[in-house]
Structures are given as structure tokens and as C-alpha cells.
Protein backbone atom coordinates (compact mmCIF):
# COMPACT_ATOMS: atom_id res chain seq x y z
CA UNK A 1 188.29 79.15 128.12
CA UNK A 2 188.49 77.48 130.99
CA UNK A 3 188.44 74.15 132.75
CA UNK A 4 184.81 73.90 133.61
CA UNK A 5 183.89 75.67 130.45
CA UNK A 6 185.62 73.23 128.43
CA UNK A 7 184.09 69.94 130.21
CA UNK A 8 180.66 71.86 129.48
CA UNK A 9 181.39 72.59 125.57
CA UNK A 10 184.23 69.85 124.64
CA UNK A 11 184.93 69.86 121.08
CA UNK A 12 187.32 68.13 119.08
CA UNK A 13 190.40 66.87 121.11
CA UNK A 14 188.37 67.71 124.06
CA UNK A 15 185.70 65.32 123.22
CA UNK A 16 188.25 62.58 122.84
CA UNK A 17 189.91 63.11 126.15
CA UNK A 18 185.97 63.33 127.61
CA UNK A 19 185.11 60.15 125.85
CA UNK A 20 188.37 58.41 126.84
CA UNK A 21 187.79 59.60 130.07
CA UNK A 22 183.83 58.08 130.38
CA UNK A 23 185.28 54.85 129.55
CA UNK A 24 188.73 54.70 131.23
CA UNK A 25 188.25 53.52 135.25
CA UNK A 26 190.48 55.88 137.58
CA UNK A 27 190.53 58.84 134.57
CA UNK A 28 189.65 62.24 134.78
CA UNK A 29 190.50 65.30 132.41
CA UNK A 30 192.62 68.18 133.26
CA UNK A 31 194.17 70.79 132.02
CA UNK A 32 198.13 71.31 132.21
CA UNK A 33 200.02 74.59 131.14
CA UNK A 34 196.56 75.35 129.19
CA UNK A 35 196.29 71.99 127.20
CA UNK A 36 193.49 69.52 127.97
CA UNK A 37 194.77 66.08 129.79
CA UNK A 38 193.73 62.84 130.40
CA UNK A 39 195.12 61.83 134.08
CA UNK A 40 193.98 57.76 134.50
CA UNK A 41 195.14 55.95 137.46
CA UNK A 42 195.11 52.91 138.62
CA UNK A 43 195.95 50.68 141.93
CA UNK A 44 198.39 48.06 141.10
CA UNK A 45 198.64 45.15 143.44
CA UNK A 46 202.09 43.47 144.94
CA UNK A 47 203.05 40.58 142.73
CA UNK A 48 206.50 39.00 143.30
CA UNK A 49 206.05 36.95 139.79
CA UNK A 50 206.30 39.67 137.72
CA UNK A 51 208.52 41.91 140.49
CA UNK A 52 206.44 44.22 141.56
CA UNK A 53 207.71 44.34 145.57
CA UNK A 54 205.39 47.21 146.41
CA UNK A 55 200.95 47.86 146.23
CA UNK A 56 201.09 51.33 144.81
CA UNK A 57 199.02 53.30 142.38
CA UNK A 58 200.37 54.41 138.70
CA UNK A 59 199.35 57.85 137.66
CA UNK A 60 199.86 58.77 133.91
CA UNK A 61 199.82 61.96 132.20
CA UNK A 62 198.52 61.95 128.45
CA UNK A 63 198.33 64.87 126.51
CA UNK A 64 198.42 65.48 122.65
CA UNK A 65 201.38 65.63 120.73
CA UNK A 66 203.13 68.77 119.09
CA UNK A 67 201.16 70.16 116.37
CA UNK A 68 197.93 68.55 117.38
């Protein structure tokens, strides 16, 4: 199945990373190696009080565990 197949039929851990994605700012789903991802990001601000130096944005990778 692929990619755009799968965002038109999602069904069980594709719903959730669909859902989570809806309601997530910055997130999209993916697919890595053939499993579905959720891929949020985010722009995080300079903030010397908590040591953050640099503006940059985070990118995160979440995919389902073994067995799942």
C-alpha cells in the first residue's frame, strides 16, 4: 500500500498517527522503511534562561514500537 493510499484508507495505527497528526501543529505523517510516522516540528525560540543559545527548529521522529 502506499503513502497516499494509506492517508486515503488509514486504519488502525494509521488512524492514530492521522488523528495525532490533525491535532499536533508542525506534524505530518510519513512513512519510513515502510512503517507509518508521525514527523511534528516545531520552532523553538533563543532563551538564555533555560540555555537555549540558538532559534532553531526540533524535528522528531515517532514511530510504533516493536511488535506493534
Amino acid at each position: 500500500m502506499t503513502t497516499a493510499e494509506r492517508r486515503r484508507s488509514p486504519d488502525g495505527l494509521n488512524l492514530v498517527l492521522v488523528t495525532l497528526a490533525s491535532v499536533t501543529s508542525g506534524a505530518e505523517t510519513r512513512e519510513l522503511d515502510g512503517v507509518a510516522v508521525l514527523r511534528p516540528e516545531r520552532d523553538v525560540p533563543a532563551d538564555a534562561d533555560k540555555c537555549i543559545d540558538a532559534a532553531h527548529r526540533r524535528r522528531r521522529v515517532l514511530r510504533p514500537g516493536p511488535g506493534q
